[in-house]
N, C-alpha and C. Protein backbone atom coordinates (compact mmCIF):
# COMPACT_ATOMS: atom_id res chain seq x y z
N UNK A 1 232.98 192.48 209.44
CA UNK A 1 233.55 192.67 210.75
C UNK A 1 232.55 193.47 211.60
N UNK A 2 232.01 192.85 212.87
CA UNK A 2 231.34 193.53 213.75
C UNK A 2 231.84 194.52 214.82
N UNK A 3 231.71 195.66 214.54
CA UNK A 3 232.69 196.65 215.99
C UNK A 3 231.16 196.88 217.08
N UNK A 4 231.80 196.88 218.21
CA UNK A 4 230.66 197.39 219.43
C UNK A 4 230.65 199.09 219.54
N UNK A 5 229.30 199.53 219.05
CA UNK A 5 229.58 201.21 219.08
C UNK A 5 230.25 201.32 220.37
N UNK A 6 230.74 202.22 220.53
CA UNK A 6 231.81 202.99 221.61
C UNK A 6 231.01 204.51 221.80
N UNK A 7 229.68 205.11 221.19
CA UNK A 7 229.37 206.11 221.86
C UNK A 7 228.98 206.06 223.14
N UNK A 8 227.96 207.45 223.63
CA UNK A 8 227.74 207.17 224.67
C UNK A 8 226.03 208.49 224.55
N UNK A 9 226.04 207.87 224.96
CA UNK A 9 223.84 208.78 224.45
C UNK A 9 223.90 209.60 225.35
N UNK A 10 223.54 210.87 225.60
CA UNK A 10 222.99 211.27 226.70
C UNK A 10 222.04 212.47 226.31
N UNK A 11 221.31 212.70 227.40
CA UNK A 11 220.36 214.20 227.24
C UNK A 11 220.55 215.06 228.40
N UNK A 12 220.15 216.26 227.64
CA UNK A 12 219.83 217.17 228.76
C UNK A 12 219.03 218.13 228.59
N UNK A 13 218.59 219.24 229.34
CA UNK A 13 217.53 220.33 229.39
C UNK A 13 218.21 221.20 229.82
N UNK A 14 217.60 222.72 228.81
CA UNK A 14 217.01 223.72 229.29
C UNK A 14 215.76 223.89 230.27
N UNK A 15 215.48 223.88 231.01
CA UNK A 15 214.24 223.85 231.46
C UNK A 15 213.96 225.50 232.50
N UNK A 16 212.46 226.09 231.95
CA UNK A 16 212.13 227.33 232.58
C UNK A 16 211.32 226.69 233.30
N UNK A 17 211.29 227.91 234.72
CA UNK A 17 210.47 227.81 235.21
C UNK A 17 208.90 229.07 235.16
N UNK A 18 207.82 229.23 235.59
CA UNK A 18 206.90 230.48 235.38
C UNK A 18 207.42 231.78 235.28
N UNK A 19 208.43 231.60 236.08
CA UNK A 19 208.98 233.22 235.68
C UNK A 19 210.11 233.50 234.35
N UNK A 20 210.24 232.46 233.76
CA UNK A 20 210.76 232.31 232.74
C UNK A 20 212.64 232.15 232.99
N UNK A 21 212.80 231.96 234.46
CA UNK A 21 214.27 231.46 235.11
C UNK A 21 214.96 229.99 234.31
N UNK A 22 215.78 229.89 234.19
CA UNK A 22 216.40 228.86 233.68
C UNK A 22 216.98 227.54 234.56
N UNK A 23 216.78 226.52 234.96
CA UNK A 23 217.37 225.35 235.76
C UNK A 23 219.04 225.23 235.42
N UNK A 24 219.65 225.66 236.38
CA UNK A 24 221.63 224.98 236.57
C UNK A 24 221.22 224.22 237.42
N UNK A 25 222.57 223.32 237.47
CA UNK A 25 223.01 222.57 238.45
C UNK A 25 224.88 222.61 238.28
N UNK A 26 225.10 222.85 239.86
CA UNK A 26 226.67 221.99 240.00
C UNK A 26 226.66 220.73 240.62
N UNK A 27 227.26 220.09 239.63
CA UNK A 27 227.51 218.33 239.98
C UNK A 27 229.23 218.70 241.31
N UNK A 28 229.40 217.34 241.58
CA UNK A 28 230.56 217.43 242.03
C UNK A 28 231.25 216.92 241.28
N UNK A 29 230.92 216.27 239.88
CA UNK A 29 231.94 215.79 239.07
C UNK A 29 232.68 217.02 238.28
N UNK A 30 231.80 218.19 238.31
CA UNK A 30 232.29 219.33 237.51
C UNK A 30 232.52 220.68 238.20
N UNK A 31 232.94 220.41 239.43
CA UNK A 31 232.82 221.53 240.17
C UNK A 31 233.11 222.84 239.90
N UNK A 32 234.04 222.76 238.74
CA UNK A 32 234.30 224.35 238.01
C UNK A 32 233.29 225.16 237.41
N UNK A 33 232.13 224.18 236.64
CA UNK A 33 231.37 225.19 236.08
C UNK A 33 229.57 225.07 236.86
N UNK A 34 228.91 225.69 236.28
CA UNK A 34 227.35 225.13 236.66
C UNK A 34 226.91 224.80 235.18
N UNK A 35 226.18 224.20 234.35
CA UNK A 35 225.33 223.24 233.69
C UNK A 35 223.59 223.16 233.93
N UNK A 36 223.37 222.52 232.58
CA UNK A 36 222.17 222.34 232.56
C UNK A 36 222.27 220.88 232.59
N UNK A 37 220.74 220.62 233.56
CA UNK A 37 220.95 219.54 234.11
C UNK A 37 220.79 217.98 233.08
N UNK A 38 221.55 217.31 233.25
CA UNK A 38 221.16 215.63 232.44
C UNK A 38 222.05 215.17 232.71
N UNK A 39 222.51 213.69 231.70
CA UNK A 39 223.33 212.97 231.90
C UNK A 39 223.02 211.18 230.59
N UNK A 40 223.39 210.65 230.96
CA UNK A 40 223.44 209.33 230.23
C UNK A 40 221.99 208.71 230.11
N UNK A 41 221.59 208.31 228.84
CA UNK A 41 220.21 207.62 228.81
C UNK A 41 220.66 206.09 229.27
N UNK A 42 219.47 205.55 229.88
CA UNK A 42 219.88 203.93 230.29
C UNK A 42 219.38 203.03 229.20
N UNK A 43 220.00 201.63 229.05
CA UNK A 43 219.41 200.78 228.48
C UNK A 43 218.05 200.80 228.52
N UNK A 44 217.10 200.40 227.44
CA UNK A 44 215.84 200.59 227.12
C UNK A 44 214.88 201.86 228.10
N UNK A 45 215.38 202.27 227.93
CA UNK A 45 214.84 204.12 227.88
C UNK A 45 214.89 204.65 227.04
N UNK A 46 213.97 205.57 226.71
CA UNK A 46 213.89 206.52 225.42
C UNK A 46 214.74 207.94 226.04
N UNK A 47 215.10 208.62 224.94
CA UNK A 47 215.64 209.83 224.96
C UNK A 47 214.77 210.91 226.14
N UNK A 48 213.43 210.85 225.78
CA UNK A 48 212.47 211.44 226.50
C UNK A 48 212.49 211.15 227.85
N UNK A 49 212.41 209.94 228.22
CA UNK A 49 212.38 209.05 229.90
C UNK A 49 213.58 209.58 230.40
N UNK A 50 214.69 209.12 229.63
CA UNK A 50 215.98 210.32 230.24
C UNK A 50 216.40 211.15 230.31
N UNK A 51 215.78 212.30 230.24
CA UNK A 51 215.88 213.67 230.27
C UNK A 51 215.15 214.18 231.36
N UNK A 52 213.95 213.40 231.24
CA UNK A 52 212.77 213.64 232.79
C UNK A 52 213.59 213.02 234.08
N UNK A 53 213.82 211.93 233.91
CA UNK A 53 214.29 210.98 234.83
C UNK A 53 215.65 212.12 235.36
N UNK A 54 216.58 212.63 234.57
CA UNK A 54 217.85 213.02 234.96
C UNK A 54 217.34 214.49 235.51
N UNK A 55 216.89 214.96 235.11
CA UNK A 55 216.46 216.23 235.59
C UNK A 55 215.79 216.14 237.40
N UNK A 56 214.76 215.36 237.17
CA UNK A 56 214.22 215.05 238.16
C UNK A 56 215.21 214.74 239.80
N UNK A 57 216.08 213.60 238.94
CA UNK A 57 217.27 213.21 239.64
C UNK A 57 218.08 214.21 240.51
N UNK A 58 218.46 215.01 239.37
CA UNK A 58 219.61 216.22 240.18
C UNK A 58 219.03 216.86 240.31
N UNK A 59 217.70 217.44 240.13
CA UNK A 59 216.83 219.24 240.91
C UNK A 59 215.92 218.78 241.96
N UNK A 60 215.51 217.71 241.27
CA UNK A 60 213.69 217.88 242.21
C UNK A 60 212.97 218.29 241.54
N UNK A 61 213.26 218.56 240.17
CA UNK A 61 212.25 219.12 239.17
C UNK A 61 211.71 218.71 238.61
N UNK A 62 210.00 218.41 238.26
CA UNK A 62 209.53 217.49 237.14
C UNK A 62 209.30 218.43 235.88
N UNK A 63 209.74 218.24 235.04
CA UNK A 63 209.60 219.06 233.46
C UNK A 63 208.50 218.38 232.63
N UNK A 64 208.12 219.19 231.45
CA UNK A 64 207.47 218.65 230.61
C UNK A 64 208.29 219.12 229.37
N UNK A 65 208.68 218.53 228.24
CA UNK A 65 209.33 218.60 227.12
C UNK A 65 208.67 219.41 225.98
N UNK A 66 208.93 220.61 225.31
CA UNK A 66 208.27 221.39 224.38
C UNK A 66 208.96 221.19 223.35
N UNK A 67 210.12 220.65 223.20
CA UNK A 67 211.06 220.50 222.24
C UNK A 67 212.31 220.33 222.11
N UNK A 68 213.29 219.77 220.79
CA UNK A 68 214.86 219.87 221.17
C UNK A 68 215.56 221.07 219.92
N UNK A 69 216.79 221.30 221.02
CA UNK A 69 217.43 222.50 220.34
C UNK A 69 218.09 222.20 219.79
N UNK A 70 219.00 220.85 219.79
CA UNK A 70 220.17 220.75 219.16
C UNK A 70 220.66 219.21 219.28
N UNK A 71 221.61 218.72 218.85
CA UNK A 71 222.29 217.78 218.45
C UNK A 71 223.69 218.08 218.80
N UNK A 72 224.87 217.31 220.04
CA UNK A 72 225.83 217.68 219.97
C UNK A 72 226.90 216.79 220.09
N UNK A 73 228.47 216.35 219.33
CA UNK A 73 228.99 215.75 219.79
C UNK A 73 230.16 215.93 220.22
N UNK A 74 230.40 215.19 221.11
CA UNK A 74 231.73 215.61 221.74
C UNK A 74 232.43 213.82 220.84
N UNK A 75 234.02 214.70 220.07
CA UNK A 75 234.78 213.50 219.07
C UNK A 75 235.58 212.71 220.42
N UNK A 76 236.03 213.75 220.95
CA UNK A 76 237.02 213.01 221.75
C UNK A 76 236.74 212.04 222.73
N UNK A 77 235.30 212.13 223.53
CA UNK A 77 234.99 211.49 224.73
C UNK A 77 233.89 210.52 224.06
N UNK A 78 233.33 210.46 223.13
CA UNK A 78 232.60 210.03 222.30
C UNK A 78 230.67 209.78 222.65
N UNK A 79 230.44 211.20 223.44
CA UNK A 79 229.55 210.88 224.15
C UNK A 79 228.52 212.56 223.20
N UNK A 80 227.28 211.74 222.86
CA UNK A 80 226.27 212.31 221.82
C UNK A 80 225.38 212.95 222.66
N UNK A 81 224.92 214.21 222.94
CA UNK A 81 223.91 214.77 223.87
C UNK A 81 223.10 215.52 222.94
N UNK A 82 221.54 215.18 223.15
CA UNK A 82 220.29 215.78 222.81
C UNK A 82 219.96 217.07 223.86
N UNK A 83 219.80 217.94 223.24
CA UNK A 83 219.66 218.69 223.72
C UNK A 83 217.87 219.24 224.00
N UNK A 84 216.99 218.69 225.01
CA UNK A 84 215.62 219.21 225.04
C UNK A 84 215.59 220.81 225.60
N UNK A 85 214.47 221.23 225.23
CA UNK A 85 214.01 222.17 226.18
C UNK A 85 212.36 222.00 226.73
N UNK A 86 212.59 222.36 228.03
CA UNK A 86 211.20 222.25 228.60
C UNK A 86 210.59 223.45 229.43
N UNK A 87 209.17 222.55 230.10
CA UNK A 87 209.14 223.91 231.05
C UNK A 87 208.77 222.81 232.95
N UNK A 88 208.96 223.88 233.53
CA UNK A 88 209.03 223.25 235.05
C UNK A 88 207.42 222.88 235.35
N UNK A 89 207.30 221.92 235.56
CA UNK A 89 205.56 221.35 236.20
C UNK A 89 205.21 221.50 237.51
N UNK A 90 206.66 220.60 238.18
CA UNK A 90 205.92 220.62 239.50
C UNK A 90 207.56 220.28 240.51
N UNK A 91 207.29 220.18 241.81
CA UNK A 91 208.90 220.06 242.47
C UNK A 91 209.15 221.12 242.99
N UNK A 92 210.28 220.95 243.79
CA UNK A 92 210.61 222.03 245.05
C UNK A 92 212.30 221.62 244.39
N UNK A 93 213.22 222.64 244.05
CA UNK A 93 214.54 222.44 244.28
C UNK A 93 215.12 222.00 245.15
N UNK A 94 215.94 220.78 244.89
CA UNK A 94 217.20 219.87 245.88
C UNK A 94 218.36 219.46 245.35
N UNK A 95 219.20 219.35 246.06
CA UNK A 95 220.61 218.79 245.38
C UNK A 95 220.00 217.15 245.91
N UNK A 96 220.96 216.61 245.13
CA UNK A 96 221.28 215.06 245.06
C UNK A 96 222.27 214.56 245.20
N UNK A 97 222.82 213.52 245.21
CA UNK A 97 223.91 212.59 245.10
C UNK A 97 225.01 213.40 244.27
N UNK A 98 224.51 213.78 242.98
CA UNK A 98 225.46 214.06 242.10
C UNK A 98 225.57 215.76 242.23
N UNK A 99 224.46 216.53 242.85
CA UNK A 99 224.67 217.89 242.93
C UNK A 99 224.66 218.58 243.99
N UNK A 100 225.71 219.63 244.21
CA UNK A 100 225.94 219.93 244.42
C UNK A 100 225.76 221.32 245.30
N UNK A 101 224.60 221.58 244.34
CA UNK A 101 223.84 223.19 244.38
C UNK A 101 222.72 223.16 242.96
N UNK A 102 221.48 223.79 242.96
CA UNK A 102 220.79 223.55 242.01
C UNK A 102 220.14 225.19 242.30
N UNK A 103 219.72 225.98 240.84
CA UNK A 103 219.31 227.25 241.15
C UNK A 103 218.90 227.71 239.43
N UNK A 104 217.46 228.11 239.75
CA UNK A 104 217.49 228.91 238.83
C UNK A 104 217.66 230.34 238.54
N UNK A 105 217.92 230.98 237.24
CA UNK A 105 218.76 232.20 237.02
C UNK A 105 218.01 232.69 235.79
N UNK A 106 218.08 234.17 235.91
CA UNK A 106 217.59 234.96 235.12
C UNK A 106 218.46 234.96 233.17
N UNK A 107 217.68 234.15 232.23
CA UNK A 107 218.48 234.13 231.45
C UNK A 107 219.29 235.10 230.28
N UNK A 108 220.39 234.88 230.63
CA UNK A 108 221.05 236.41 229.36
C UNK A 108 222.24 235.23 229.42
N UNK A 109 222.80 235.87 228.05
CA UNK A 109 223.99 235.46 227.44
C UNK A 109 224.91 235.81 228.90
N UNK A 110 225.06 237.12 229.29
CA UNK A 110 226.08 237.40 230.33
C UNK A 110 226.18 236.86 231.30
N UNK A 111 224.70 236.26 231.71
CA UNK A 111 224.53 235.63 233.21
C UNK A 111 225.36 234.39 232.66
N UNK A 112 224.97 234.10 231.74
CA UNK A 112 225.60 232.18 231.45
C UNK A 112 227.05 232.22 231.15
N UNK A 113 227.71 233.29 230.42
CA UNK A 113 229.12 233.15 230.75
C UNK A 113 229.56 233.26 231.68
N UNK A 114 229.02 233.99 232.79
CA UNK A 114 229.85 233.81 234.17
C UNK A 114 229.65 232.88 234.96
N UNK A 115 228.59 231.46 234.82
CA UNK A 115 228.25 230.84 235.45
C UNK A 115 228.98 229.21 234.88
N UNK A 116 228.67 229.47 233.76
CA UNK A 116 229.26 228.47 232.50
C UNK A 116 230.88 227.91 231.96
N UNK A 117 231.35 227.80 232.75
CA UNK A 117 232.74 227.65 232.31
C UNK A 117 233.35 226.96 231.55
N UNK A 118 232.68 225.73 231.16
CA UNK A 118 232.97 225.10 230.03
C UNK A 118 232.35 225.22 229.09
N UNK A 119 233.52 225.91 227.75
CA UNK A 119 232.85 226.10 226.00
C UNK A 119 231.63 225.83 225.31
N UNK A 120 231.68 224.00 225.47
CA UNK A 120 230.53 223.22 225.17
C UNK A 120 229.87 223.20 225.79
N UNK A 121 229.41 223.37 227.13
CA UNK A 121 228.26 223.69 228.08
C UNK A 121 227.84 224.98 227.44
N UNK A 122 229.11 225.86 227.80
CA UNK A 122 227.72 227.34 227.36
C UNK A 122 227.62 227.37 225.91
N UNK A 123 227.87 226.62 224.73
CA UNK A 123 227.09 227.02 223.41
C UNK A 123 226.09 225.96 223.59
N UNK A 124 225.87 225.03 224.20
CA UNK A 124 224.74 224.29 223.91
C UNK A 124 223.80 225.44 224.96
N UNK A 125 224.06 225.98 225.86
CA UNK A 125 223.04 226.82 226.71
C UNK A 125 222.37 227.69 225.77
N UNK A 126 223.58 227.86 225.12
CA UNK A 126 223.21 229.36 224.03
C UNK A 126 222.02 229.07 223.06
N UNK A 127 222.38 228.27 222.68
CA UNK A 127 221.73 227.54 221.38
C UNK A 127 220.43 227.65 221.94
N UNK A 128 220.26 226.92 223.08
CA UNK A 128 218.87 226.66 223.38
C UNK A 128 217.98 228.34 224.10
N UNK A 129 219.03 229.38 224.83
CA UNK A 129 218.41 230.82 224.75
C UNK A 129 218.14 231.08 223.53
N UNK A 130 218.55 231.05 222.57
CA UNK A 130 218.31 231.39 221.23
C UNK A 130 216.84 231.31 220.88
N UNK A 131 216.35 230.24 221.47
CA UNK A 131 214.92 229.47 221.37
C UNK A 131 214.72 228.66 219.59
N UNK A 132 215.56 228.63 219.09
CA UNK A 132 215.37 227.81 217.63
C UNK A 132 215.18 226.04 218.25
N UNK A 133 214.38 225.77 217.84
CA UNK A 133 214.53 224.27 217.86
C UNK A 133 214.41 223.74 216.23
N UNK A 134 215.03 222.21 217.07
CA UNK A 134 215.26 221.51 215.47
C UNK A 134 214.11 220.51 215.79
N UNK A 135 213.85 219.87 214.38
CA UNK A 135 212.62 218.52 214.43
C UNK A 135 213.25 217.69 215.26
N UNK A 136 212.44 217.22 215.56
CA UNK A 136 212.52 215.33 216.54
C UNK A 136 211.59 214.67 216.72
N UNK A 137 211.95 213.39 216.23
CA UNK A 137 210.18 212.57 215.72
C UNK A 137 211.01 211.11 216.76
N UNK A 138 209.87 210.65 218.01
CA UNK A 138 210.13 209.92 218.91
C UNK A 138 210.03 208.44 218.22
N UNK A 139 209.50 208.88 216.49
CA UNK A 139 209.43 207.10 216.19
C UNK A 139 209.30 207.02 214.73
N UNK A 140 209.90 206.02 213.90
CA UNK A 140 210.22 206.45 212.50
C UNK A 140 209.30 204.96 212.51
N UNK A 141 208.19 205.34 210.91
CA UNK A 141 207.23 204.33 210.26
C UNK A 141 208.31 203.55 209.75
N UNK A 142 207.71 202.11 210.16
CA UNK A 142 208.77 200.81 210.08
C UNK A 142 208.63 200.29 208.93
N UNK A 143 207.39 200.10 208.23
CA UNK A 143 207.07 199.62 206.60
C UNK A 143 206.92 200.41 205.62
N UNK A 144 207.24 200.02 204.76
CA UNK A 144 207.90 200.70 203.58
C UNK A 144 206.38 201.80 203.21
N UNK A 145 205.57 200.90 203.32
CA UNK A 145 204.08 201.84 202.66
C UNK A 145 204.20 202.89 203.91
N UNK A 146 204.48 202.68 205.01
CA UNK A 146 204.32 204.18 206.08
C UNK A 146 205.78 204.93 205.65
N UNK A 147 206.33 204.89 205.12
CA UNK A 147 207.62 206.02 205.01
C UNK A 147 207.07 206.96 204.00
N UNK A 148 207.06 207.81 204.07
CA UNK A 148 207.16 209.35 203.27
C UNK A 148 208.02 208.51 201.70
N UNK A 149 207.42 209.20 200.46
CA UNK A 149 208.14 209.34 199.55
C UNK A 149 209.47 210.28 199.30
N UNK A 150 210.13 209.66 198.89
CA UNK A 150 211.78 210.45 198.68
C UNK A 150 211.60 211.41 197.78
């Protein structure tokens, strides 16, 4: 029996800027809290392309990717978010279509609970202040002689 996955991919960033400030955004879909910025990867895009692309989208920010923090899923809505962290390259802050207000902020646990209102927004924030990242390899060896021994 064939089922059609029902997840839903998405990424997002931490992203600093030189002074070591952190990128929010308020969407108008979430107007209660502020967030780090992303959203849904598209058909044939990589994880990477959509994280730049979404960022870019809602700040005006171009990032460069240093790494990911985490892995997260939400059961109920069934939607999987990678969590990158980066740092700011180049761009002038703007809202977009989807935002609302865009600002970076001095990072502490305290600043992000008062800014953060939803649970799963601020532990994935957390996670990534923490600065631990986990591995992430953009491409797994396809023949058997390139795979690592078990």
């Amino acid at each position: 029996m064939t089922h059609t996955p029902k997840h839903i991919v998405a990424a997002a960033a931490y992203v600093t800027n030189d002074q070591g400030q952190v990128l929010l955004v308020k969407t108008y879909h979430r107007q209660d809290t502020w967030e780090l910025p992303g959203g849904q990867v598209e058909e044939g895009e990589t994880l990477e392309e959509a994280v730049i692309r979404e960022v870019e989208e809602e700040s005006g920010i171009v990032m460069a990717i240093t790494g990911v923090s985490g892995v997260y899923q939400n059961t109920q809505s069934g939607v999987m978010v990678i969590m990158f962290v980066g740092k700011m390259m180049s761009g002038q802050l703007r809202t977009s279509e989807e935002t609302q207000a865009v600002q970076f902020v001095d990072p502490s646990p305290e600043v992000f609970e008062k800014l953060i209102t939803r649970p799963h927004f601020l532990s994935r924030t957390l996670d990534a202040f923490s600065g631990h990242l986990v591995p992430f390899r953009a491409a797994w060896p396809c023949t058997a002689a390139e795979r690592p021994s078990q």
